[in-house]
N, C-alpha and C. Protein backbone atom coordinates (compact mmCIF):
# COMPACT_ATOMS: atom_id res chain seq x y z
N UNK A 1 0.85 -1.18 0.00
CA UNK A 1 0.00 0.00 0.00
C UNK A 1 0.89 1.24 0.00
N UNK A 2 0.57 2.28 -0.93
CA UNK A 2 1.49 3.60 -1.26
C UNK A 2 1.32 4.51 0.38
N UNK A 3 2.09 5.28 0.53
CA UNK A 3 2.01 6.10 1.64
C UNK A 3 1.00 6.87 1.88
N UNK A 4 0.11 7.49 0.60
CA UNK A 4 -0.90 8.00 0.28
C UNK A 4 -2.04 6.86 0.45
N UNK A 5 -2.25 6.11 0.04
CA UNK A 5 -3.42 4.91 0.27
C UNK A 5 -3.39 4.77 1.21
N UNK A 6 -2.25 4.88 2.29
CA UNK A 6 -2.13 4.64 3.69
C UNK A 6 -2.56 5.83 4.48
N UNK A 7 -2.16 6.77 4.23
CA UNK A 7 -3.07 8.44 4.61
C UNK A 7 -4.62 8.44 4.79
N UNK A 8 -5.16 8.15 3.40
CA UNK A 8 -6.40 7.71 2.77
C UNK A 8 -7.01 7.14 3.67
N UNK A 9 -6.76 5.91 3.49
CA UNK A 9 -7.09 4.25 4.40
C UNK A 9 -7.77 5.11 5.93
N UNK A 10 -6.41 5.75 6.74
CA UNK A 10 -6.41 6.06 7.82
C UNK A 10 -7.35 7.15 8.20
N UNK A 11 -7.65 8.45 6.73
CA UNK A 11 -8.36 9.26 7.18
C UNK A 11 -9.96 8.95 7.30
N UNK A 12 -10.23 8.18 6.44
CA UNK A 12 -11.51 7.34 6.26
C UNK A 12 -11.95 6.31 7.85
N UNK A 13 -10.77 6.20 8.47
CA UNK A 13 -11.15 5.27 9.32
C UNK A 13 -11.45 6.17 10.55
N UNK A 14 -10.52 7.25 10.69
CA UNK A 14 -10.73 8.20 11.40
C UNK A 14 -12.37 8.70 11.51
N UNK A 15 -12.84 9.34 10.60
CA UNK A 15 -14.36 9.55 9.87
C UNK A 15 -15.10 8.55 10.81
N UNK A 16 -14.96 7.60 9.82
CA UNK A 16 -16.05 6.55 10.53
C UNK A 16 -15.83 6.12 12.11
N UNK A 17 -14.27 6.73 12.54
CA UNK A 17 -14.49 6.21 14.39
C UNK A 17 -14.89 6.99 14.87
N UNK A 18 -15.17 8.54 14.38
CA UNK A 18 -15.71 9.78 14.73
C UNK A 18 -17.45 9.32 15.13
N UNK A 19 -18.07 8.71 13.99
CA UNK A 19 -19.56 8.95 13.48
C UNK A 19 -19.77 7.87 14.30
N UNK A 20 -19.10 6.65 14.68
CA UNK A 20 -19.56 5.30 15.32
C UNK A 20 -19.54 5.56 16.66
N UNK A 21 -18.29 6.63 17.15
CA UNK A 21 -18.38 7.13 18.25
C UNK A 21 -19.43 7.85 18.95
N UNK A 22 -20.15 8.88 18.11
CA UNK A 22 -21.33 9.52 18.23
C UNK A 22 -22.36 9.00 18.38
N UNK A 23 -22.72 7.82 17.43
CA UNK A 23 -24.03 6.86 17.81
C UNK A 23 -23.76 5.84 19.16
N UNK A 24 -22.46 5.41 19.34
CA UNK A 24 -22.24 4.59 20.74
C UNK A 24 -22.42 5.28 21.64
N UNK A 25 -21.66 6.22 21.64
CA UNK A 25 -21.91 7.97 22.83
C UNK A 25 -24.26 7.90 22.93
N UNK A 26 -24.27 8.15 21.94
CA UNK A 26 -25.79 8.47 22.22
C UNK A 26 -26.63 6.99 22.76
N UNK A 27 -26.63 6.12 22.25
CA UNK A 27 -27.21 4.76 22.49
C UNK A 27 -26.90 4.86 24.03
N UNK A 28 -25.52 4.55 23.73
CA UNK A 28 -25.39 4.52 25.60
C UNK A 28 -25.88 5.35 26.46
N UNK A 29 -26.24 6.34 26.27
CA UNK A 29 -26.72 7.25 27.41
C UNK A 29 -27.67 7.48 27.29
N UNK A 30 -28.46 6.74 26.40
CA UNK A 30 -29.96 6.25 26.58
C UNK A 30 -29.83 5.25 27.26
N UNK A 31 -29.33 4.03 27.38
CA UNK A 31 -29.09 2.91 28.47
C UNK A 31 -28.93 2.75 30.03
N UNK A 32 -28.07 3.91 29.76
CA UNK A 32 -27.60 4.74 31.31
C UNK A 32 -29.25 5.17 32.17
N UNK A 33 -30.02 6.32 31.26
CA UNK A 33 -30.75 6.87 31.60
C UNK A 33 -32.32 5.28 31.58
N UNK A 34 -31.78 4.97 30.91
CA UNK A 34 -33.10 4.17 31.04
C UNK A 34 -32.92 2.86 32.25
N UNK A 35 -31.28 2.68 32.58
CA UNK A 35 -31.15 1.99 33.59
C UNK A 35 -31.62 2.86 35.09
N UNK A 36 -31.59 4.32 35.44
CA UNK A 36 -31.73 5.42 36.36
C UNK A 36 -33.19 5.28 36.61
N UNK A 37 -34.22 5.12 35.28
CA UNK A 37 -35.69 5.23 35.36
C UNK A 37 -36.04 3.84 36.17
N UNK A 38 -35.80 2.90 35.48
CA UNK A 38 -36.10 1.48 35.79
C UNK A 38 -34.77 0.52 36.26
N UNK A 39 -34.03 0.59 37.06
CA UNK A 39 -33.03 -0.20 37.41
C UNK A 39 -33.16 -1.70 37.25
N UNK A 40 -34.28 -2.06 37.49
CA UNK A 40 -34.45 -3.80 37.85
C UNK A 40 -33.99 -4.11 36.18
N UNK A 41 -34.45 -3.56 35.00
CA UNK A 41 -33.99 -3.65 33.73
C UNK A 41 -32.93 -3.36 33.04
N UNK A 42 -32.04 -3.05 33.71
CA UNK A 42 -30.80 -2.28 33.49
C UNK A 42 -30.03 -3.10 32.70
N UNK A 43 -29.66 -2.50 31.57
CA UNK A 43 -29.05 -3.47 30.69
C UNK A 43 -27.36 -3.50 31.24
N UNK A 44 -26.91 -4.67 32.62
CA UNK A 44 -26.19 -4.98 32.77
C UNK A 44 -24.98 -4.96 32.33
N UNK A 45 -25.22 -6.15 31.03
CA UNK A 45 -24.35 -6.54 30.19
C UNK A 45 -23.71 -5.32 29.63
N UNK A 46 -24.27 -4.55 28.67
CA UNK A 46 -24.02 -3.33 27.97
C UNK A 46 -23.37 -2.48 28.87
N UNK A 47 -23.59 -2.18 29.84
CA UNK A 47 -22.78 -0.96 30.85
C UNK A 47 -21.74 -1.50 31.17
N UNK A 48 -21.62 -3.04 31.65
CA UNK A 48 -20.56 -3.18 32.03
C UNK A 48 -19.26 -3.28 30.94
N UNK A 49 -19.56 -3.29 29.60
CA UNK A 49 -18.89 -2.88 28.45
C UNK A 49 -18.30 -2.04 28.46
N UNK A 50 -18.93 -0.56 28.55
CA UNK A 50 -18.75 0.43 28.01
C UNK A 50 -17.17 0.53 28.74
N UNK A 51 -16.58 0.16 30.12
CA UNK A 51 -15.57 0.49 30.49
C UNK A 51 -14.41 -0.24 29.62
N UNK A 52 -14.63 -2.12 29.59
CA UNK A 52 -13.94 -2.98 29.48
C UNK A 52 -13.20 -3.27 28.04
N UNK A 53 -14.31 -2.45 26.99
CA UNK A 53 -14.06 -2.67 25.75
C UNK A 53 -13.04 -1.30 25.67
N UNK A 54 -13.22 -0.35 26.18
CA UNK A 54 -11.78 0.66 25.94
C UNK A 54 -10.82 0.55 26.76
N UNK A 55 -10.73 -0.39 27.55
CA UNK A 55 -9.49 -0.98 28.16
C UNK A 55 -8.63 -1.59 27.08
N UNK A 56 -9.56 -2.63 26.77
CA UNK A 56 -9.06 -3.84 25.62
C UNK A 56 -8.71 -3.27 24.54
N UNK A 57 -9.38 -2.37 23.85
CA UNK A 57 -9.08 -1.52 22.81
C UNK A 57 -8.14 -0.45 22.75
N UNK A 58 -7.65 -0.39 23.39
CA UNK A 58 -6.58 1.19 23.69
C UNK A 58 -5.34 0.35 24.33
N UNK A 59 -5.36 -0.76 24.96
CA UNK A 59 -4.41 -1.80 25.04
C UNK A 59 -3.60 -2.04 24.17
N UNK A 60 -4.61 -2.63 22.74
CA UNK A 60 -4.26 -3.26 21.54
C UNK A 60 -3.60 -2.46 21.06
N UNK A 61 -3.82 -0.85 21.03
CA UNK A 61 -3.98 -0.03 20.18
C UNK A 61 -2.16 0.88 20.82
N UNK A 62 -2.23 0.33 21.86
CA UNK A 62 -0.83 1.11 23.01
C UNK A 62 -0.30 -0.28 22.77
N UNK A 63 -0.28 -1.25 22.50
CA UNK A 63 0.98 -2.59 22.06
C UNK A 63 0.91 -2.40 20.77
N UNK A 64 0.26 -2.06 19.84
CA UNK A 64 0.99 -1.53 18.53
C UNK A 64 1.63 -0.32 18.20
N UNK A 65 1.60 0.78 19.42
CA UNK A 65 2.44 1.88 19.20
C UNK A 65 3.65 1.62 19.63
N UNK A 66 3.58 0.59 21.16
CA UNK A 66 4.98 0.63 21.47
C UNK A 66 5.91 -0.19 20.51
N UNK A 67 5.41 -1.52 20.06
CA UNK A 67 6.53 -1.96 19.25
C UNK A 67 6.90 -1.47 18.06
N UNK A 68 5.63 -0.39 17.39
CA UNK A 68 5.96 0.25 16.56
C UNK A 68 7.09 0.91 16.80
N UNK A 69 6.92 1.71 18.19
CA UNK A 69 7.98 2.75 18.17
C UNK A 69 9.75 2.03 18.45
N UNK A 70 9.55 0.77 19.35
CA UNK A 70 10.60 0.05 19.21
C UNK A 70 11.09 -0.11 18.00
N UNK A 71 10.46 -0.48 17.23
CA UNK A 71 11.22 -0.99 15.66
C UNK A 71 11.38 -0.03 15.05
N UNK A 72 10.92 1.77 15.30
CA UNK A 72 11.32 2.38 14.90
C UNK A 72 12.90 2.92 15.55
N UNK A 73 12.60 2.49 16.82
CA UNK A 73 14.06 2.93 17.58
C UNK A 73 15.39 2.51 16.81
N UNK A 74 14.92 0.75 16.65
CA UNK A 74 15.91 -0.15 16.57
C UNK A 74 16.33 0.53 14.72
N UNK A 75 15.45 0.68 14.04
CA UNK A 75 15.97 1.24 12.71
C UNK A 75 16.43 2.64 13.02
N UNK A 76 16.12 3.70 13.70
CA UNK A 76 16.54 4.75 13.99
C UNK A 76 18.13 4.38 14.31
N UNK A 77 18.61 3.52 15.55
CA UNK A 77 20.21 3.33 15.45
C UNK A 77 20.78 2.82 14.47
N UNK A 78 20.35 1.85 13.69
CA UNK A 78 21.33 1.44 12.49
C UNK A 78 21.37 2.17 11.47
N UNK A 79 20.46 3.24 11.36
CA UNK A 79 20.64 4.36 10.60
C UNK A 79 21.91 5.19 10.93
N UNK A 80 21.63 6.00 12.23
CA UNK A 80 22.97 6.07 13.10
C UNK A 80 24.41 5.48 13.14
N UNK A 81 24.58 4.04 12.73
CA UNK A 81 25.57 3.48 12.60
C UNK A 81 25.72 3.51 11.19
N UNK A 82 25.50 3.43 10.83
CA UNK A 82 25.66 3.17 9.50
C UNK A 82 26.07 4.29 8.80
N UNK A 83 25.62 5.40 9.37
CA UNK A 83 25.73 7.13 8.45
C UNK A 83 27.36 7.30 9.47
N UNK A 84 27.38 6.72 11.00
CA UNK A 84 28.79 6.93 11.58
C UNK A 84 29.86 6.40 10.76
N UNK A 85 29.84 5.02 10.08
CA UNK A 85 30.96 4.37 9.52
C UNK A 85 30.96 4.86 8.52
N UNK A 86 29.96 5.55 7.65
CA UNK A 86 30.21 6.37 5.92
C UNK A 86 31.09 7.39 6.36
N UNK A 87 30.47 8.14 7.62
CA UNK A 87 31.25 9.36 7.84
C UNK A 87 32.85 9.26 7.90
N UNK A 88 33.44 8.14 8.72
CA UNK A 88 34.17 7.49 9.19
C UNK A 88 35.44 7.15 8.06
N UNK A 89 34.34 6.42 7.00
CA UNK A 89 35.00 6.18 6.03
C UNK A 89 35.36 7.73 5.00
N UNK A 90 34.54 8.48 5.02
CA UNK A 90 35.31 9.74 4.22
C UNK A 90 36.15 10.09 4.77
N UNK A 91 36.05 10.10 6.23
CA UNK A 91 37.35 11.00 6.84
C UNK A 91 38.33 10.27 6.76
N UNK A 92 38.21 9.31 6.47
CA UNK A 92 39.75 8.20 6.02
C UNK A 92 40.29 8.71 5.05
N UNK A 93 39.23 8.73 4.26
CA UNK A 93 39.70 8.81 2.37
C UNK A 93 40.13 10.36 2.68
N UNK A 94 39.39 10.99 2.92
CA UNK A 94 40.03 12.28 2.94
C UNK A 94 41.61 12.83 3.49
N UNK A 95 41.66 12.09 4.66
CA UNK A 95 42.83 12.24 5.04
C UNK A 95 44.06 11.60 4.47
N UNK A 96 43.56 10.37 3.82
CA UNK A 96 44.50 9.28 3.02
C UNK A 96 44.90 10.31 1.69
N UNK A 97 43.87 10.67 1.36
CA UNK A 97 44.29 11.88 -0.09
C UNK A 97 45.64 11.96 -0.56
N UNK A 98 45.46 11.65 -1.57
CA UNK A 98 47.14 11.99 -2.05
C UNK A 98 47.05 13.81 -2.46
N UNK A 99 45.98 13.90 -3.05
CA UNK A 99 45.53 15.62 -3.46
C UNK A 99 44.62 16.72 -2.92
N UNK A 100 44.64 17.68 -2.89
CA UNK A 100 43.64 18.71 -2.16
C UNK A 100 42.27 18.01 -3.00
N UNK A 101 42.35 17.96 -4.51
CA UNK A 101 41.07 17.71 -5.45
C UNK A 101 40.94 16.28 -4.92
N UNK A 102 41.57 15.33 -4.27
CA UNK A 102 41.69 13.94 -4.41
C UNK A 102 40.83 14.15 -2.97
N UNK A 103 40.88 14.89 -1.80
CA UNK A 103 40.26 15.02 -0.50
C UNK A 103 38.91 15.74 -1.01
N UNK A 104 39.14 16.27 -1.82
CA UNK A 104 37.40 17.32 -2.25
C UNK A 104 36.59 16.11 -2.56
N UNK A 105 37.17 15.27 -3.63
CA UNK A 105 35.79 14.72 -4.34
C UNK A 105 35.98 13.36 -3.10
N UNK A 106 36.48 12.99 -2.18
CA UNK A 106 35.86 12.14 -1.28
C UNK A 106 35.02 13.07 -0.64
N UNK A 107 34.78 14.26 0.14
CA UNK A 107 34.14 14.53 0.65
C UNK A 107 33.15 14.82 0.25
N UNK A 108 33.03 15.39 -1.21
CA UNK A 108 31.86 15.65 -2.19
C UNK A 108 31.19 14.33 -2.03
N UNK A 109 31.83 13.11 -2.58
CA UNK A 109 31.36 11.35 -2.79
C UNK A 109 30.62 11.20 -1.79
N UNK A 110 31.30 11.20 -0.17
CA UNK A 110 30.27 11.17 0.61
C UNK A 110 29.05 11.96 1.01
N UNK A 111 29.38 13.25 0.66
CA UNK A 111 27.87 14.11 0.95
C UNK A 111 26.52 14.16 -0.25
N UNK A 112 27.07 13.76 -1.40
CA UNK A 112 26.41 13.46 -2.51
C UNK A 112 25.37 11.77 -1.29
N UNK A 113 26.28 11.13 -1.45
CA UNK A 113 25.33 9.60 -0.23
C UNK A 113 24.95 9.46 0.35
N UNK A 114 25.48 10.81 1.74
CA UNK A 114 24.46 11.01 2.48
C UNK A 114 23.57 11.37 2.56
N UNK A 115 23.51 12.38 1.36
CA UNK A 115 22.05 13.17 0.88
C UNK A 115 21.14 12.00 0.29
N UNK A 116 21.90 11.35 -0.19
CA UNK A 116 20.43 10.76 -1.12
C UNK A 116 19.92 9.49 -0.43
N UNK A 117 20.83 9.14 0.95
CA UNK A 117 20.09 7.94 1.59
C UNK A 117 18.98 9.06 3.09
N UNK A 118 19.75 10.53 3.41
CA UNK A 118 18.33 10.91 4.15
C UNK A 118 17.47 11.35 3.39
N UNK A 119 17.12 11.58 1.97
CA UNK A 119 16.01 11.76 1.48
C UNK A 119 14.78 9.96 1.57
N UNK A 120 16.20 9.21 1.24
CA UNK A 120 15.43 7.63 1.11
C UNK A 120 14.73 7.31 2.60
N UNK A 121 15.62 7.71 3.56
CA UNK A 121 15.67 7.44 5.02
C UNK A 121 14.17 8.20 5.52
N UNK A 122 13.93 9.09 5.10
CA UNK A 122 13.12 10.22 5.54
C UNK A 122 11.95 9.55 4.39
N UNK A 123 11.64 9.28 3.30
CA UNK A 123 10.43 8.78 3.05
C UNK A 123 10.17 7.13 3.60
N UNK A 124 11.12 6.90 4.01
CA UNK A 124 10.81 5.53 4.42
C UNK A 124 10.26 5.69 5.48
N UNK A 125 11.10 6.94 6.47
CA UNK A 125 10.17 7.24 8.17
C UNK A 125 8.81 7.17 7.91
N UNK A 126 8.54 8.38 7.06
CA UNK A 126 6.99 8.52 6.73
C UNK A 126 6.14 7.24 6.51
N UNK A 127 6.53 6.89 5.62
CA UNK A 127 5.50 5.37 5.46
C UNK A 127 5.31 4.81 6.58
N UNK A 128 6.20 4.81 7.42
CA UNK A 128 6.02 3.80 8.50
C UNK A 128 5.73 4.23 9.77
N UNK A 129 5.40 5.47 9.64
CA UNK A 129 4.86 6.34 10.55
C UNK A 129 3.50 6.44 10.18
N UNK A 130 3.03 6.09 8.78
CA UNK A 130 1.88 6.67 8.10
C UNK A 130 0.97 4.89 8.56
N UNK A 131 1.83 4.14 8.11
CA UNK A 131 1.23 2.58 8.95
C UNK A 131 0.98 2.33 10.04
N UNK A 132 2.13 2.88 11.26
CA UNK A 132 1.75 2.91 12.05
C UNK A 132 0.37 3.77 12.82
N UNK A 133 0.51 4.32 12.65
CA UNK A 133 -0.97 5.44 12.44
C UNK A 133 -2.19 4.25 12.38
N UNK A 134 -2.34 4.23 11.10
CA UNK A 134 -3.35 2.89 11.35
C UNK A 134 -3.18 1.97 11.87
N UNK A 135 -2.32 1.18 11.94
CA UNK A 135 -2.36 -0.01 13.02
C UNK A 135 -2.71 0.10 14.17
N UNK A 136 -2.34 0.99 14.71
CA UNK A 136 -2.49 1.80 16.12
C UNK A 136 -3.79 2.29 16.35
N UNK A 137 -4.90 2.65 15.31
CA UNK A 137 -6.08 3.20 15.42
C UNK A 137 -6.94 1.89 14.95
N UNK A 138 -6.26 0.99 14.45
CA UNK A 138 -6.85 -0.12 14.12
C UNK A 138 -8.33 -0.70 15.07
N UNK A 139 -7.49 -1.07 16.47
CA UNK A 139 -8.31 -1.91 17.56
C UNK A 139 -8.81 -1.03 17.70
N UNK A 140 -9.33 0.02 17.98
CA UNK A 140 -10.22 1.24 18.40
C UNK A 140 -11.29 1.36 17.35
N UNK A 141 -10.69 1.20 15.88
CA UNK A 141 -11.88 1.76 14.97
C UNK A 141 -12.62 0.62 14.85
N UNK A 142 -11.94 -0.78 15.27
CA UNK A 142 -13.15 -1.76 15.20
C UNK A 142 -13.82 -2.09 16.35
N UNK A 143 -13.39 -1.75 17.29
CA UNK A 143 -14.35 -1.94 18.43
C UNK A 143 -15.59 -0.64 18.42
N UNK A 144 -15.15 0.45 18.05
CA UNK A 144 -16.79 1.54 17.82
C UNK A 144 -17.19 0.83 16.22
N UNK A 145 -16.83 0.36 15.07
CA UNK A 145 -17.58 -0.19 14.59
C UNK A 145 -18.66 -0.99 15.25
N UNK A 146 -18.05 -1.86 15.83
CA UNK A 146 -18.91 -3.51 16.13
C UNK A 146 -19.67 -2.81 17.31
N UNK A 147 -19.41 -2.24 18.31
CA UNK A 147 -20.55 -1.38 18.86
C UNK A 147 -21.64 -0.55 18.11
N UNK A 148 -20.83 0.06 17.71
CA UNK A 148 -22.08 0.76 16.59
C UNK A 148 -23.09 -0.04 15.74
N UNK A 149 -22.34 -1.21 15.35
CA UNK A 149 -23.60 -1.95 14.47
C UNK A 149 -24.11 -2.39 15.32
N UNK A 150 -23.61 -3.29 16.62
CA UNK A 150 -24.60 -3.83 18.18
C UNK A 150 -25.58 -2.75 18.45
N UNK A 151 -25.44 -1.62 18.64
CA UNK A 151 -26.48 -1.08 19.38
C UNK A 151 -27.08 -0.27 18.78
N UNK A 152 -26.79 -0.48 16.91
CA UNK A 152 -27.97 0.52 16.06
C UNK A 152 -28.91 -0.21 16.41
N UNK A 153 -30.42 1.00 16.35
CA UNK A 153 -31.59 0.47 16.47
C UNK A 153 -32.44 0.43 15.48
């Protein structure tokens, strides 16, 4: 899926956890109020939901941010290493130079590479910042779905 389909995907899901939210929000506090009028009828089951399912859901939803953000950590340092030993390696070449022009175009060589792997580096963040996003809103947008279709009337 393009980074954009993934934007997309996510803003659409957003939308609909907005609108599912609004009808669960309202249903329920007709339940509430109709448990206050008549208690002996109190729809039990349903109230005792309303806490347990955004436990479970914001759980799911906080264990896919954290390992997200782990695996973003863990690629964040080998990025780090990896841009240390390029660096590492120009300042070799540079210093090894037999010529002033012979030290230029290593240092040119390497900044020409470094540029074009943080442009690569930096759309790759995005995507996977743009996935994570949804994954992370994932368990949430389906639990106000499946409520929302449970307690349309």
């Amino acid at each position: 899926m393009t980074p954009i389909d993934q934007a997309t995907r996510t803003a659409r899901a957003g939308q609909e956890l907005l609108q599912a939210s609004g009808d669960v929000i309202t249903r329920r506090l007709e339940i509430v109020a109709e448990a206050l009028r008549d208690p002996m009828k109190a729809d039990l089951r349903e109230m005792s939901l309303m806490g347990s399912e955004k436990v479970e859901a914001l759980t799911a939803s906080a264990t896919v941010g954290l390992n997200g953000a782990m695996n973003m950590a863990a690629v964040g340092a080998a990025v780090a290493a990896r841009e240390t030993a390029a660096a590492q390696g120009a300042l070799d070449a540079v210093v090894n130079a037999r010529t002033p022009i012979d030290a230029a175009m290593a240092q040119g060589s390497w900044a020409s590479a470094a540029m074009g792997r943080a442009v690569s580096d930096g759309w790759a963040f995005g995507a996977t910042m743009l996935k994570l996003q949804a994954d992370a809103l994932a368990p949430i947008h389906a639990a106000a779905m499946a409520n929302a279709k449970r307690l349309k009337r």
